[in-house]
C-alpha atoms as a PDB file:
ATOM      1  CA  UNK A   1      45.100  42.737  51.281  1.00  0.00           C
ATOM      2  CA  UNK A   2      41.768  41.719  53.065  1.00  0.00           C
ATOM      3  CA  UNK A   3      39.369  39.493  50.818  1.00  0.00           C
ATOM      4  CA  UNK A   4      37.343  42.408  49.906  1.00  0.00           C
ATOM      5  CA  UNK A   5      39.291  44.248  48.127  1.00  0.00           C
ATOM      6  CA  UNK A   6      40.680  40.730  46.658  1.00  0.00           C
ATOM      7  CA  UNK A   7      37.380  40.333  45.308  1.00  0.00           C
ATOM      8  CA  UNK A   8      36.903  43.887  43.562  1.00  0.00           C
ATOM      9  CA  UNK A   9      40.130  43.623  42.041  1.00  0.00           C
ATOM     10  CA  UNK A  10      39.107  40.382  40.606  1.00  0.00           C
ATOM     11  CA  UNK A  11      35.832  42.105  39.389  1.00  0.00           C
ATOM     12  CA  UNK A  12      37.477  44.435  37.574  1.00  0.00           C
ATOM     13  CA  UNK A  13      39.739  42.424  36.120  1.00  0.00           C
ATOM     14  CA  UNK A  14      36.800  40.474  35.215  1.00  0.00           C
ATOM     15  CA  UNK A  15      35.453  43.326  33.685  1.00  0.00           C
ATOM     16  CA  UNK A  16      38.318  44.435  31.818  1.00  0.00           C
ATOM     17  CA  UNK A  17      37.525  44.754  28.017  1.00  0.00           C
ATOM     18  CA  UNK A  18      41.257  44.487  27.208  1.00  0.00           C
ATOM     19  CA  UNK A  19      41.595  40.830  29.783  1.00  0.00           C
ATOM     20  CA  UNK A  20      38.216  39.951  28.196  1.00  0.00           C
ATOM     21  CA  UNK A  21      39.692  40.418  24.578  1.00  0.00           C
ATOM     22  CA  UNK A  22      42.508  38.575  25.307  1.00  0.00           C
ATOM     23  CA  UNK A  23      40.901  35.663  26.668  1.00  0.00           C
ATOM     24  CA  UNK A  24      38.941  35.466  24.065  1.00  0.00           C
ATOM     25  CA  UNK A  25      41.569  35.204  21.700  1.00  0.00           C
ATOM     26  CA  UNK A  26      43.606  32.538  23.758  1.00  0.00           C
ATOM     27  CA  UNK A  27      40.529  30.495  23.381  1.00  0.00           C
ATOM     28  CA  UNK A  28      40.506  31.054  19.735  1.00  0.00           C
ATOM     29  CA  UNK A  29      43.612  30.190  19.487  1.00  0.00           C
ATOM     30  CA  UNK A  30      43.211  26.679  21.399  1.00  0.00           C
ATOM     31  CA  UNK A  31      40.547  25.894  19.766  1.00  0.00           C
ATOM     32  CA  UNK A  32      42.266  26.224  16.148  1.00  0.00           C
ATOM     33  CA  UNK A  33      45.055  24.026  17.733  1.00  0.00           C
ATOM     34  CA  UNK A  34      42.636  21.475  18.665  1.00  0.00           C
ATOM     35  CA  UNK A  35      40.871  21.252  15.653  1.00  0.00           C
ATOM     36  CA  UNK A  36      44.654  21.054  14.001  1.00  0.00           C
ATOM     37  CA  UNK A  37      45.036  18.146  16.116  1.00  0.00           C
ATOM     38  CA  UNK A  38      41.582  16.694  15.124  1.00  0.00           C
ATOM     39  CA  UNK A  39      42.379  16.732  11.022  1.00  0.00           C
ATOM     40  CA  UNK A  40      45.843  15.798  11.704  1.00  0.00           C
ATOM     41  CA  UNK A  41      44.366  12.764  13.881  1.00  0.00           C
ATOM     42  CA  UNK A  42      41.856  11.995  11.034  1.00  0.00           C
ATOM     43  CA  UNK A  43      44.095  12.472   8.153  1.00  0.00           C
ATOM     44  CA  UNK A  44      46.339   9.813   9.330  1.00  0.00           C
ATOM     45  CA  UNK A  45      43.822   7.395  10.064  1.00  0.00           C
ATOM     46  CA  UNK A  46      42.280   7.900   6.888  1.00  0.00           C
ATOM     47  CA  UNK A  47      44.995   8.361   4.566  1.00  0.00           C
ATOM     48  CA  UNK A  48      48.005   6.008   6.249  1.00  0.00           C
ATOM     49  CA  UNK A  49      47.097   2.019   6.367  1.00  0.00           C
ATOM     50  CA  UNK A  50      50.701   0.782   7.353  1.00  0.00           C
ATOM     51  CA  UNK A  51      53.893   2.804   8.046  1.00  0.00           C
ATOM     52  CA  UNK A  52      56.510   2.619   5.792  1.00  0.00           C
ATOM     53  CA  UNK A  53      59.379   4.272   4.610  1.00  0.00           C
ATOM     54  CA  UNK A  54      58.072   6.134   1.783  1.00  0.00           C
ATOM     55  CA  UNK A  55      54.146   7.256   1.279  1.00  0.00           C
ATOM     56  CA  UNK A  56      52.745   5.399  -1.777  1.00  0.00           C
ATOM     57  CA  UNK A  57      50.691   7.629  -4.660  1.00  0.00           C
ATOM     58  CA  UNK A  58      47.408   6.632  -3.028  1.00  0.00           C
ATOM     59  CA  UNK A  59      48.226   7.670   0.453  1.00  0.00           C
ATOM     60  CA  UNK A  60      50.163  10.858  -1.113  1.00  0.00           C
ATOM     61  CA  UNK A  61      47.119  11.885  -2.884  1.00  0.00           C
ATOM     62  CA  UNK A  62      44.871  11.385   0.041  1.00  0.00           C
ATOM     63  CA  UNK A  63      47.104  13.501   2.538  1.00  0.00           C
ATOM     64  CA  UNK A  64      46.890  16.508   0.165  1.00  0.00           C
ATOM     65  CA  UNK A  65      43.508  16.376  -0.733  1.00  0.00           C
ATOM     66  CA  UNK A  66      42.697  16.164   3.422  1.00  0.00           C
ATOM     67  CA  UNK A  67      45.063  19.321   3.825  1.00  0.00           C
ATOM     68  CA  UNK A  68      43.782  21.082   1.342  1.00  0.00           C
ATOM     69  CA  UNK A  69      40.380  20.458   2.905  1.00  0.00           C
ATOM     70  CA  UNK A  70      41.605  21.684   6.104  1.00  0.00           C
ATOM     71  CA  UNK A  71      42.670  24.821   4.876  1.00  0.00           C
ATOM     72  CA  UNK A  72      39.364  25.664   2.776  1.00  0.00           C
ATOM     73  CA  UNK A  73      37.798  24.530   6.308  1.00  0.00           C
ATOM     74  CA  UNK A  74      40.405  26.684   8.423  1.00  0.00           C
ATOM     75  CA  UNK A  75      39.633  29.635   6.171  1.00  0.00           C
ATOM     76  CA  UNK A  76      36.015  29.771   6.418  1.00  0.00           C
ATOM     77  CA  UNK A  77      36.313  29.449  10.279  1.00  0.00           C
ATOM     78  CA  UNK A  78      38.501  32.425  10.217  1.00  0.00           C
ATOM     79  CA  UNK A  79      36.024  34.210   8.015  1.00  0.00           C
ATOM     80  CA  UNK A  80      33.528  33.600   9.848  1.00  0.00           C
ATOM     81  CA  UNK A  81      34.910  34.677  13.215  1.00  0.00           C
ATOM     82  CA  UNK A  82      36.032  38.072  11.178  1.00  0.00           C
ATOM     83  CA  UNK A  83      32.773  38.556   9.932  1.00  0.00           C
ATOM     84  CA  UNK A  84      31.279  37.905  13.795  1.00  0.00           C
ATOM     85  CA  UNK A  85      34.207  40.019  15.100  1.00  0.00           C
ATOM     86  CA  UNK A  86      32.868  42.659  12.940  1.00  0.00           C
ATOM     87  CA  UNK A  87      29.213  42.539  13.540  1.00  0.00           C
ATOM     88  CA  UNK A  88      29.787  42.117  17.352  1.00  0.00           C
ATOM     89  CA  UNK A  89      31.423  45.759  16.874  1.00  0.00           C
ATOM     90  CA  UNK A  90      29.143  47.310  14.591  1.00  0.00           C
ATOM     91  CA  UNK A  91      26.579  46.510  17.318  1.00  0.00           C
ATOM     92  CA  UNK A  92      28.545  48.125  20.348  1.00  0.00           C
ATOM     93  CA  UNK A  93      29.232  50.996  18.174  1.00  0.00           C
ATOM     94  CA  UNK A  94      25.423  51.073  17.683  1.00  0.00           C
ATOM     95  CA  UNK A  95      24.730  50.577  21.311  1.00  0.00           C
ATOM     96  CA  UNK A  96      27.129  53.588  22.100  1.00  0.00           C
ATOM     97  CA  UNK A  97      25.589  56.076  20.242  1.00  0.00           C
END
């Protein structure tokens, strides 16, 4: 295979809706994981002062409230990139006709 046509097959995998839509996800999906990592980081700092065998009613109380905060959170990002999802194809539908 000579560079050339190297280079147009990467084009059109570049411009391949379904490699596009895939990526995108991916990308969606690491960013979710990072942002896990990010509360889970921040909920332990917050929440944990010293390790111990057993969580005390204060530290308890803190852990669920920060979950429950990350899931309100977590569900309005995934609303939100619904709702975008949506509008993005309402407007190539749009474009199309």
């Amino acid at each position: 295979m000579d560079s050339s046509s190297a280079a147009g097959e990467l084009g059109a995998a570049v411009n391949d809706p379904q490699l596009q839509h895939f990526i995108e996800v991916e990308t969606q999906k690491q960013r979710f994981q990072q942002l896990v990592h990010q509360m889970t980081e921040l909920c332990w700092e917050k929440c944990m002062d010293k390790p111990g065998p057993k969580l005390d009613s204060r530290a308890e109380t803190c852990f669920v409230n920060c979950v429950e905060r990350f899931i309100d959170t977590s569900q309005f990002i995934l609303n939100r990139l619904e709702q975008t999802q949506k509008s993005k194809s309402a407007f190539s539908e749009n474009l199309s006709d």
